[in-house]
PDB file of N, CA and C in Angstrom:
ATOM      1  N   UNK A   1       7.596  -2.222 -19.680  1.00  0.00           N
ATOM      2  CA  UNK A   1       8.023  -0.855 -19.442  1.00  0.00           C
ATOM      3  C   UNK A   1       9.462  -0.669 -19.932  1.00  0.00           C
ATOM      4  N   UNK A   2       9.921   0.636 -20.201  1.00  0.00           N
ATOM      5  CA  UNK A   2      10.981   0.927 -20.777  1.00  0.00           C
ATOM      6  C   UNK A   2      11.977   0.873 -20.246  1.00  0.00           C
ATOM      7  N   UNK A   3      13.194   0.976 -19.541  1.00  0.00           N
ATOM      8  CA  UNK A   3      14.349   0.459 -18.828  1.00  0.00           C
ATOM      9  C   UNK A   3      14.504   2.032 -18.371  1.00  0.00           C
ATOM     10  N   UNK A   4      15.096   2.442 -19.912  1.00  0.00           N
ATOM     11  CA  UNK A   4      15.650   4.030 -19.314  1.00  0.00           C
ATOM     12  C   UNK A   4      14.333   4.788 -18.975  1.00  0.00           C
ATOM     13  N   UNK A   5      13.072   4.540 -19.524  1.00  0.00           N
ATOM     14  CA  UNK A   5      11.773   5.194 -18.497  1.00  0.00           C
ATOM     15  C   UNK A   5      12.108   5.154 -16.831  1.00  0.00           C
ATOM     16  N   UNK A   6      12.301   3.856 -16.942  1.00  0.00           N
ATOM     17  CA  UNK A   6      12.306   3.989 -15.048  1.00  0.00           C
ATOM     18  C   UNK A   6      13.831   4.195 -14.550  1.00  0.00           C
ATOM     19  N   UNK A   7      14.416   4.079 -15.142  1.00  0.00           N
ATOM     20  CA  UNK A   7      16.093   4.949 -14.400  1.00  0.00           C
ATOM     21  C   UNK A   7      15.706   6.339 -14.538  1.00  0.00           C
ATOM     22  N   UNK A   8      14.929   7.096 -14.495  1.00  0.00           N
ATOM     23  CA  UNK A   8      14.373   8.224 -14.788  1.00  0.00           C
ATOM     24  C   UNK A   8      13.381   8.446 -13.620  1.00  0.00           C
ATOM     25  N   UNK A   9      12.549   7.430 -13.249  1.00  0.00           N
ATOM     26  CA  UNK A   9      11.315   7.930 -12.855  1.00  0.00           C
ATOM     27  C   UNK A   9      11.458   8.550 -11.243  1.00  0.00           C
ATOM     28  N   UNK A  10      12.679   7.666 -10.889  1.00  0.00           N
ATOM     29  CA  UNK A  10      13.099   8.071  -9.207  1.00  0.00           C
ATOM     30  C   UNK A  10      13.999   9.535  -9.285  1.00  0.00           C
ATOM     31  N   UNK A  11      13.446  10.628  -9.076  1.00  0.00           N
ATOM     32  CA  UNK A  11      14.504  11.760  -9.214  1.00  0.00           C
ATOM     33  C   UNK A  11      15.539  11.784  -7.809  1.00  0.00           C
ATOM     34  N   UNK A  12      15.246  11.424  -6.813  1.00  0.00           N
ATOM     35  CA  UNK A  12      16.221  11.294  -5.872  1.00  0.00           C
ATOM     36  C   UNK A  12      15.071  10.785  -4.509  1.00  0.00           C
ATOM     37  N   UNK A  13      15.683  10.438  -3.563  1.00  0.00           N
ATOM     38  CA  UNK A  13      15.610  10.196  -2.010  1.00  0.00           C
ATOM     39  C   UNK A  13      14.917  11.496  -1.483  1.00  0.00           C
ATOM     40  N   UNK A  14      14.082  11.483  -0.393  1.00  0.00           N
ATOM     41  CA  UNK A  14      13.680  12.545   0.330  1.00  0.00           C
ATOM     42  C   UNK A  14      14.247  11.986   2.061  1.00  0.00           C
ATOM     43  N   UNK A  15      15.641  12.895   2.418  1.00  0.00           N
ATOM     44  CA  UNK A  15      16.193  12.588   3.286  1.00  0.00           C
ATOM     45  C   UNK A  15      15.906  13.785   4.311  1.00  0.00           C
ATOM     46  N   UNK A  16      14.887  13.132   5.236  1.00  0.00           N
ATOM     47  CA  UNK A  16      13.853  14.405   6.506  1.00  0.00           C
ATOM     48  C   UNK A  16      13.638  13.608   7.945  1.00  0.00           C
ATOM     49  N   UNK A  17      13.790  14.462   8.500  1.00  0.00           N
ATOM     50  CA  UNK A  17      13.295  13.875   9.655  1.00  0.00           C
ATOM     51  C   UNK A  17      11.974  13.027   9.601  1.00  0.00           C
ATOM     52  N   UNK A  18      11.018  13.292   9.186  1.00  0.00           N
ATOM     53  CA  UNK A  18       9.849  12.372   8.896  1.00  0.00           C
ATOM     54  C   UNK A  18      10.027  11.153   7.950  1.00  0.00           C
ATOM     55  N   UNK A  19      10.960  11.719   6.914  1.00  0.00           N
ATOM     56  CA  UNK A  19      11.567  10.044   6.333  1.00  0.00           C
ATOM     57  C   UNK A  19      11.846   9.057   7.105  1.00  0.00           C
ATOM     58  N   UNK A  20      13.078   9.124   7.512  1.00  0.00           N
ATOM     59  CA  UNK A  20      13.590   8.489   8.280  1.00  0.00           C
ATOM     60  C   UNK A  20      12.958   7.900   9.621  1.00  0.00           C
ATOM     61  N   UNK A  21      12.024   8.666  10.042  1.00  0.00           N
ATOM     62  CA  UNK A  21      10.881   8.125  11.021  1.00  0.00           C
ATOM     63  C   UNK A  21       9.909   7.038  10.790  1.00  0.00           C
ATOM     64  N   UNK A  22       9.281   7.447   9.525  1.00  0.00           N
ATOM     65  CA  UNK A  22       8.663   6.385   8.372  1.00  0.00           C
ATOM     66  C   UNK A  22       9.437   5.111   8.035  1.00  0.00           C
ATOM     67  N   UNK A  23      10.690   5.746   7.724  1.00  0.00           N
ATOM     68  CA  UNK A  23      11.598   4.404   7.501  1.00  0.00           C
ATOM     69  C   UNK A  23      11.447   2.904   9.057  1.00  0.00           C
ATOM     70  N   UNK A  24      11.661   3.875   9.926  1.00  0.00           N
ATOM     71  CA  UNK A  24      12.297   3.183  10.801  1.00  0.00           C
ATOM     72  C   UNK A  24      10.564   2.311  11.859  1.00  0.00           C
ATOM     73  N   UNK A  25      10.111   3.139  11.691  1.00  0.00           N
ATOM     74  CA  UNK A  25       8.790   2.516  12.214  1.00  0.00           C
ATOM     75  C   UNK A  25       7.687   1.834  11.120  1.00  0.00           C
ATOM     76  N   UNK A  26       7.654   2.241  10.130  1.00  0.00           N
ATOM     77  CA  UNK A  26       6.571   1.212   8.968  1.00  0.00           C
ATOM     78  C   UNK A  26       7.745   0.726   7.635  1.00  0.00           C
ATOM     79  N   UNK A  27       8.365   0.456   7.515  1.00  0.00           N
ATOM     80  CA  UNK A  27       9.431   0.309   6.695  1.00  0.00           C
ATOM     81  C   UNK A  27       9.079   0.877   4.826  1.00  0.00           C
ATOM     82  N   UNK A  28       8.864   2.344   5.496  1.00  0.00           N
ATOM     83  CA  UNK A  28       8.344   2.837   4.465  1.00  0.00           C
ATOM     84  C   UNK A  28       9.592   4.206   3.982  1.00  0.00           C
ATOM     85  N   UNK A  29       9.652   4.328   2.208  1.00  0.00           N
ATOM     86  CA  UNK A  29      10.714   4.849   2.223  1.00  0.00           C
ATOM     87  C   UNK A  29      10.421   6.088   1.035  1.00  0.00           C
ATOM     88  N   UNK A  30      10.557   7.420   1.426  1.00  0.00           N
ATOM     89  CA  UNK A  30      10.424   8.634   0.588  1.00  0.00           C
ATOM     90  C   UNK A  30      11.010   9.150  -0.846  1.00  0.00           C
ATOM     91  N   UNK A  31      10.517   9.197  -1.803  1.00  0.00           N
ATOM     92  CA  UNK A  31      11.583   9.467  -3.191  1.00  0.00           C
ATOM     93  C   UNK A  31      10.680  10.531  -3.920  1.00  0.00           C
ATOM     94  N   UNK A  32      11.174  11.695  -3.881  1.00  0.00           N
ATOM     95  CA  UNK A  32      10.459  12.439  -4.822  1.00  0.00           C
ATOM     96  C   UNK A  32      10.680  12.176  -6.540  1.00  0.00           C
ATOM     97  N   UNK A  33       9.310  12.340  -7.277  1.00  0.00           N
ATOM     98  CA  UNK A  33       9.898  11.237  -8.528  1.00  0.00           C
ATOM     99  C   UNK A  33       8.689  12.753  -9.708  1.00  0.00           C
ATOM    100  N   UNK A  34       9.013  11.366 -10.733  1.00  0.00           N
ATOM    101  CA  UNK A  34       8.793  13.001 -12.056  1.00  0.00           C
ATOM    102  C   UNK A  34       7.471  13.100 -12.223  1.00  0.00           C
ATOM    103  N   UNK A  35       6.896  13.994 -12.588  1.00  0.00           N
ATOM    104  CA  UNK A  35       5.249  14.275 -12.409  1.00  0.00           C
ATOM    105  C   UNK A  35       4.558  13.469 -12.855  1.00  0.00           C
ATOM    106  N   UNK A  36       4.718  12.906 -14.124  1.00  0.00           N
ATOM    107  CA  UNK A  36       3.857  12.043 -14.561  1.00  0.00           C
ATOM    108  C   UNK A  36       3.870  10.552 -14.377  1.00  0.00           C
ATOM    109  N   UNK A  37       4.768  10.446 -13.109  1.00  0.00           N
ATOM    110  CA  UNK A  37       5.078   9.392 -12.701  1.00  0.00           C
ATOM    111  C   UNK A  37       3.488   8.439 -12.634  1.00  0.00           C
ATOM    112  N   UNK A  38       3.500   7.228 -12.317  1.00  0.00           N
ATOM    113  CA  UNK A  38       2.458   5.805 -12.152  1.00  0.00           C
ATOM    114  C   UNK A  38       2.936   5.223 -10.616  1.00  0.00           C
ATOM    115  N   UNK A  39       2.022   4.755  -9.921  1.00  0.00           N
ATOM    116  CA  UNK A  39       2.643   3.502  -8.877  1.00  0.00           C
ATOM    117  C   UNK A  39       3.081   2.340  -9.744  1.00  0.00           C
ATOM    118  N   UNK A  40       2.718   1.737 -10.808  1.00  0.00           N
ATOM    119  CA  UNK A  40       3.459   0.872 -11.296  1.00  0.00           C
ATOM    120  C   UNK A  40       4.918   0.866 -11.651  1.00  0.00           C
ATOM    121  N   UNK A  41       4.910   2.425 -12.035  1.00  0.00           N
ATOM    122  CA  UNK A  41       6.426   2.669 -12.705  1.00  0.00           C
ATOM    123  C   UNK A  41       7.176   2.786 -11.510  1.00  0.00           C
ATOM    124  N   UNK A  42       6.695   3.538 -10.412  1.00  0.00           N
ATOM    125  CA  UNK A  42       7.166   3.385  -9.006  1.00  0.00           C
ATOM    126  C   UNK A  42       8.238   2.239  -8.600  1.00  0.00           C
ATOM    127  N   UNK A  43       6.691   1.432  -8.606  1.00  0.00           N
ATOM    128  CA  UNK A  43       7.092   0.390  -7.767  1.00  0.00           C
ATOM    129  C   UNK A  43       8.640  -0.419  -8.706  1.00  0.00           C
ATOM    130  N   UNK A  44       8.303  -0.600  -9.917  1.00  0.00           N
ATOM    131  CA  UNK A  44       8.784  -1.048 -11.375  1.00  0.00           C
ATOM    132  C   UNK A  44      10.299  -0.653 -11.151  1.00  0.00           C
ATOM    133  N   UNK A  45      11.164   0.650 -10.766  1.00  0.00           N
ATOM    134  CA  UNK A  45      11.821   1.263 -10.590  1.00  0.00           C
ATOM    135  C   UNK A  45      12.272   1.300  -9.321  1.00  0.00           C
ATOM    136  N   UNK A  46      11.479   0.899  -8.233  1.00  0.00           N
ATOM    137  CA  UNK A  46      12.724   0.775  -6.927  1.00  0.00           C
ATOM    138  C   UNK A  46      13.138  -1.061  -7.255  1.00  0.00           C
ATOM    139  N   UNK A  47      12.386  -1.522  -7.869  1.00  0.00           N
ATOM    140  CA  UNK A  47      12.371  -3.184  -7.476  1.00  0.00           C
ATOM    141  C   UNK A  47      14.125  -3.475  -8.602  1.00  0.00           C
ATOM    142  N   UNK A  48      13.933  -2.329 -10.012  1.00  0.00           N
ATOM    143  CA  UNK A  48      15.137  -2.807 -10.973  1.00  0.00           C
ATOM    144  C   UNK A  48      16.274  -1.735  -9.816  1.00  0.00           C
ATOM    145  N   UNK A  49      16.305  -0.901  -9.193  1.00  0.00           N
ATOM    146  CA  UNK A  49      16.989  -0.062  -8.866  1.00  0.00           C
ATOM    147  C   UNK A  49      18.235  -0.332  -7.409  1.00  0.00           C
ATOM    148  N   UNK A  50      17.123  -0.817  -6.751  1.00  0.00           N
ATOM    149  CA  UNK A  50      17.250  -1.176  -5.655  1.00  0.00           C
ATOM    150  C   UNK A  50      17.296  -2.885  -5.227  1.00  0.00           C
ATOM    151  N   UNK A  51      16.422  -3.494  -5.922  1.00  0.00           N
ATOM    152  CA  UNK A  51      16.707  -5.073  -5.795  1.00  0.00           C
ATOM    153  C   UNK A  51      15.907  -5.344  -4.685  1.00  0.00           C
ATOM    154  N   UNK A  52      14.462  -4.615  -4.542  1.00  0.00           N
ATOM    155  CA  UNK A  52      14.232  -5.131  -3.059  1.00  0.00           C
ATOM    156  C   UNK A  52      12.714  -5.358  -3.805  1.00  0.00           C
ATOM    157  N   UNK A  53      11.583  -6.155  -3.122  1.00  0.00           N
ATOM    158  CA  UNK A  53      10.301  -6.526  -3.080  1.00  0.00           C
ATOM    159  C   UNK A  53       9.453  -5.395  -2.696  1.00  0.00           C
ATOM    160  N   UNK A  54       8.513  -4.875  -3.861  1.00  0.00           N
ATOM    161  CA  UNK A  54       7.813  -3.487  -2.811  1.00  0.00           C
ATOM    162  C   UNK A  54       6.093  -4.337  -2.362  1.00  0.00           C
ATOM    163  N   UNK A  55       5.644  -4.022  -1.747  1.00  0.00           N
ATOM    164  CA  UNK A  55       4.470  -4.306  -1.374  1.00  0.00           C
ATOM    165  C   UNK A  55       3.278  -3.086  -1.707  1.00  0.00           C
ATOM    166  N   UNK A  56       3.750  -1.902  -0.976  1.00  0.00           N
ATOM    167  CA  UNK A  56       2.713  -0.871  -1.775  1.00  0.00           C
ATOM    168  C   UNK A  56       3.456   0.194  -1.928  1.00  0.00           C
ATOM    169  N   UNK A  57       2.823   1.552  -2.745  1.00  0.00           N
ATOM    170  CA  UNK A  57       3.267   2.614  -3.109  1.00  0.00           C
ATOM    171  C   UNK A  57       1.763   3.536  -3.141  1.00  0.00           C
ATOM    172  N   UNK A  58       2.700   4.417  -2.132  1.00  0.00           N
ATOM    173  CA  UNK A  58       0.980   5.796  -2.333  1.00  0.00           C
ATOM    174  C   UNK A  58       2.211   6.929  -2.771  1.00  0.00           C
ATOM    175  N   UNK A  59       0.901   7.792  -3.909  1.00  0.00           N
ATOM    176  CA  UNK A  59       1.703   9.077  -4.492  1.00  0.00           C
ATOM    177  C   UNK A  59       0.686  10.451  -4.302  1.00  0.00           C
ATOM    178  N   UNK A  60       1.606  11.426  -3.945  1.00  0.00           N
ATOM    179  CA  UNK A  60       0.803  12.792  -3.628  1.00  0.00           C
ATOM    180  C   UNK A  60       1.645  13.326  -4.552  1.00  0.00           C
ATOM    181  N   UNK A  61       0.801  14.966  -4.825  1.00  0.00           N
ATOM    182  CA  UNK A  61       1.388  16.191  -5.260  1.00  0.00           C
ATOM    183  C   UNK A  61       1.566  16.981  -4.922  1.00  0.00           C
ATOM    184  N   UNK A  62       2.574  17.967  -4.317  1.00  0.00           N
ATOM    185  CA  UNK A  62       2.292  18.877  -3.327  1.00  0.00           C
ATOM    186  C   UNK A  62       2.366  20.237  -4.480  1.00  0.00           C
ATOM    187  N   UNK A  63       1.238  20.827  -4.412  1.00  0.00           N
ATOM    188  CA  UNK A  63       1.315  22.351  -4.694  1.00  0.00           C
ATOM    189  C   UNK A  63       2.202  23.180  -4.358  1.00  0.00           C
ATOM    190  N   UNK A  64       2.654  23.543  -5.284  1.00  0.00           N
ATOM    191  CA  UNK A  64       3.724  25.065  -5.357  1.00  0.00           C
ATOM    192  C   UNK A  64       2.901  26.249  -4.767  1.00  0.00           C
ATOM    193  N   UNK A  65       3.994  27.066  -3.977  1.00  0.00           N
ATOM    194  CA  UNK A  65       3.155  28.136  -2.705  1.00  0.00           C
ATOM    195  C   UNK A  65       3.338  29.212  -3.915  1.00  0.00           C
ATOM    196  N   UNK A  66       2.865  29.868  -3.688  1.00  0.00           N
ATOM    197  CA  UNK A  66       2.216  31.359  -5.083  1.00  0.00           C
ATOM    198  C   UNK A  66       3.120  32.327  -4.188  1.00  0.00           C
ATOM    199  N   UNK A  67       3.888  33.246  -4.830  1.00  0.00           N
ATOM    200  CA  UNK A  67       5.383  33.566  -4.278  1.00  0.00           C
ATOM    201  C   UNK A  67       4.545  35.327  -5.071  1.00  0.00           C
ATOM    202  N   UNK A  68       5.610  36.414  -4.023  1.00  0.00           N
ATOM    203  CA  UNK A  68       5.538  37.448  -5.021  1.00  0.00           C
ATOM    204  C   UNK A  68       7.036  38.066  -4.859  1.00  0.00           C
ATOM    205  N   UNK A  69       7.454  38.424  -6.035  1.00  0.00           N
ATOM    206  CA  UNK A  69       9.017  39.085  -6.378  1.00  0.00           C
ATOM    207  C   UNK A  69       9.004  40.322  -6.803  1.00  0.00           C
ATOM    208  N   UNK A  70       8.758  41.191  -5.669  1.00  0.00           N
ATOM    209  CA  UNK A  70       8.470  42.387  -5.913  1.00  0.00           C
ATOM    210  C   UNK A  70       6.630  42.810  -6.151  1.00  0.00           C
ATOM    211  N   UNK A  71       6.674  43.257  -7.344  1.00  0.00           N
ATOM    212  CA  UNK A  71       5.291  43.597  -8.029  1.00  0.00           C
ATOM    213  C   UNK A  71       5.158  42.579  -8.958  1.00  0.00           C
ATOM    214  N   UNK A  72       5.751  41.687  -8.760  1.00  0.00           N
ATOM    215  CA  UNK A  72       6.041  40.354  -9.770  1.00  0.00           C
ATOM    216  C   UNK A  72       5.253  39.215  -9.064  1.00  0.00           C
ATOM    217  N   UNK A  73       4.091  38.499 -10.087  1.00  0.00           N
ATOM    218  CA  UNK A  73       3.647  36.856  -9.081  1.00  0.00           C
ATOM    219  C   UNK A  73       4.757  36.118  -9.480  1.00  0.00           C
ATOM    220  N   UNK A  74       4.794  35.368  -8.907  1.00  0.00           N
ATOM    221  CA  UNK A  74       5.397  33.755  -8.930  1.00  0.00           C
ATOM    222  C   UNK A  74       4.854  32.461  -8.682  1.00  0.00           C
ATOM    223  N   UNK A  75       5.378  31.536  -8.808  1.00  0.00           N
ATOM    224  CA  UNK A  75       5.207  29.648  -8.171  1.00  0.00           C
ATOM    225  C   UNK A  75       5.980  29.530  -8.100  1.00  0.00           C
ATOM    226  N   UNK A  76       6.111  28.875  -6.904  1.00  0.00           N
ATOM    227  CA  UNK A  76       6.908  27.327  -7.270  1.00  0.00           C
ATOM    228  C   UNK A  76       6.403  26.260  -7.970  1.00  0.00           C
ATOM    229  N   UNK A  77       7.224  25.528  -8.693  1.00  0.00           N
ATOM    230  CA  UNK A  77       6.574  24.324  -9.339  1.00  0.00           C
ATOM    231  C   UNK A  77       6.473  23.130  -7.932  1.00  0.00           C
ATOM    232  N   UNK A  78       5.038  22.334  -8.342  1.00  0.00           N
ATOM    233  CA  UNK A  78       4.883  21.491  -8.352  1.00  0.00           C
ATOM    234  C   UNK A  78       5.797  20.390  -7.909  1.00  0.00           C
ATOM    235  N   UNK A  79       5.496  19.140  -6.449  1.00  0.00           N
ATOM    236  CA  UNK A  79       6.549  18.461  -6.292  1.00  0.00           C
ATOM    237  C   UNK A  79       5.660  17.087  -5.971  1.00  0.00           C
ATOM    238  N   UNK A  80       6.271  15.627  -6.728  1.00  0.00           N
ATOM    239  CA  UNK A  80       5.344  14.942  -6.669  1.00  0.00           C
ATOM    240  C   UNK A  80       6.191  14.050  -6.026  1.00  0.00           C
ATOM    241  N   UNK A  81       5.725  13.277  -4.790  1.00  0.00           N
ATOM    242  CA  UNK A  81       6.230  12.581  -4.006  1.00  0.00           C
ATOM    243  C   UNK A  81       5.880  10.746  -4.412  1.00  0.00           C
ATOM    244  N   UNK A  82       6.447   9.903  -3.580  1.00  0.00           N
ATOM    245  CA  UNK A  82       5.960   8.520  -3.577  1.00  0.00           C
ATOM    246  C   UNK A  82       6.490   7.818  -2.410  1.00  0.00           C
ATOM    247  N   UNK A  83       5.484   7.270  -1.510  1.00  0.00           N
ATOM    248  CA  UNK A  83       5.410   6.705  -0.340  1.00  0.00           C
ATOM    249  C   UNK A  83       5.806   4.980  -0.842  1.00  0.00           C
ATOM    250  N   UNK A  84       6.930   4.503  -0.723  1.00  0.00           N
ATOM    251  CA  UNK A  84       6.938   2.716  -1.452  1.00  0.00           C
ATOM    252  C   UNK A  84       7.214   2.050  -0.022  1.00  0.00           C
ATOM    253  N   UNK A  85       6.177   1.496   0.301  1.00  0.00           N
ATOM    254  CA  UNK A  85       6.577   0.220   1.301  1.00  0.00           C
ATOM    255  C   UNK A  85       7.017  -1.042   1.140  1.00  0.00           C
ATOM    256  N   UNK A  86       8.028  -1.321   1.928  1.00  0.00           N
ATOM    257  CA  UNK A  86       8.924  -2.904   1.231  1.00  0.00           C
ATOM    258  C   UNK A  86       8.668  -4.076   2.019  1.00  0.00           C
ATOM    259  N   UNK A  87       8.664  -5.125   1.386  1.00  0.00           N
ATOM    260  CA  UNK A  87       8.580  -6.663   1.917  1.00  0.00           C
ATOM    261  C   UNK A  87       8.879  -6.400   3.575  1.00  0.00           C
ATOM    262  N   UNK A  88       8.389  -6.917   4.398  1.00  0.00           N
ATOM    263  CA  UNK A  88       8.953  -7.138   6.179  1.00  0.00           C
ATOM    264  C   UNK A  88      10.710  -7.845   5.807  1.00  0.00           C
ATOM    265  N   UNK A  89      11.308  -6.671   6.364  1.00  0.00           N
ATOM    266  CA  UNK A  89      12.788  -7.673   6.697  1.00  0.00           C
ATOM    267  C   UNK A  89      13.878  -6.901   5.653  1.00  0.00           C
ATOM    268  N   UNK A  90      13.174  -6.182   4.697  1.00  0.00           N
ATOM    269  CA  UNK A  90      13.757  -5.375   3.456  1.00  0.00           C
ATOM    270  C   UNK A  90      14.194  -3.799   4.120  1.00  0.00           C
ATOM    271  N   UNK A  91      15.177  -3.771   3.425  1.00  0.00           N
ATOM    272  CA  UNK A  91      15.570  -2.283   3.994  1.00  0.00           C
ATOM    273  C   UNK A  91      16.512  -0.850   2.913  1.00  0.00           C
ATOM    274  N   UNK A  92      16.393  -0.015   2.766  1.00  0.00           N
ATOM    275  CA  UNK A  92      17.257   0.389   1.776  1.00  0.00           C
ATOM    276  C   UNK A  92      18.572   1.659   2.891  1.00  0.00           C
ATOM    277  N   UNK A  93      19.534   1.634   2.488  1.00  0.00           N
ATOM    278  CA  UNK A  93      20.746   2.333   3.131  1.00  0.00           C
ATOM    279  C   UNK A  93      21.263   3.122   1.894  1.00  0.00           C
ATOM    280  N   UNK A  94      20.617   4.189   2.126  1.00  0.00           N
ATOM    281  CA  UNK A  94      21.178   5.021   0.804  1.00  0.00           C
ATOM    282  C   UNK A  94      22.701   5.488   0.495  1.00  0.00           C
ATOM    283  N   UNK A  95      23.234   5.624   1.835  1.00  0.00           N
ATOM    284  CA  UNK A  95      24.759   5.521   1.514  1.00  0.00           C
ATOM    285  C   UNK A  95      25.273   4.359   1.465  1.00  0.00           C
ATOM    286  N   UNK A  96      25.018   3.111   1.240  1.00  0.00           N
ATOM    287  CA  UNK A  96      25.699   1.971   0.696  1.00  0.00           C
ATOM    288  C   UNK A  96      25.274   1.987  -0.815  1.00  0.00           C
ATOM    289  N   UNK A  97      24.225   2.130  -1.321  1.00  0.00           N
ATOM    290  CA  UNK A  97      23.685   2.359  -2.376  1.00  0.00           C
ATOM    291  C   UNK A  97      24.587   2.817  -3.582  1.00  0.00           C
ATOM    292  N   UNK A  98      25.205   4.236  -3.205  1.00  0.00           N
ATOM    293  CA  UNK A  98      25.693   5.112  -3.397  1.00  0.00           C
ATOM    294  C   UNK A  98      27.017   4.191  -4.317  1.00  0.00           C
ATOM    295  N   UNK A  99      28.077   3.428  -3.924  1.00  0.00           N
ATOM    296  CA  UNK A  99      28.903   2.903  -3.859  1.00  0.00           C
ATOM    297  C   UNK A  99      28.998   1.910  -5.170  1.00  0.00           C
TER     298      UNK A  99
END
């Protein structure tokens, strides 16, 4: 896989109350990432990113809600998530990260 492919593929952290719940009880950790994302590239991309062991990765898409602006339709686009669970004992601290 390509290097700068996967410095790409993580678009940021999903920092929610349900993250952080996930985090703290299945050591599971939220990143909304780019549509045509893979679990391989996923996984591929927290492991060069982060330095940690993933074990699994589940990915959803959440549908954009159909909006109206005036007499005008709309969307929202499309938001594709990824669930990555890490080795027992592994942990990520996004504000140390940061640094």
């Amino acid at each position: 896989m390509n290097q700068e492919r996967l410095l790409k593929v993580l678009v940021g952290p999903i920092i929610s109350e349900k993250a952080t719940f996930i985090a703290d009880k299945a050591n599971q950790y939220a990143f909304v990432v780019l549509p045509d994302a893979t679990k391989t590239e996923v996984k591929a991309a927290v492991e060069l990113c982060f330095k940690r062991e993933v074990t699994s990765v589940q990915i959803l898409t959440i549908k954009g809600k159909k909006k109206r602006f005036g007499r005008y339709n709309g969307a929202r686009s499309n938001v594709r998530k990824a669930y990555v669970t890490l080795k027992e004992g592994q942990d990520i601290n996004f504000l140390d990260e940061v640094k």
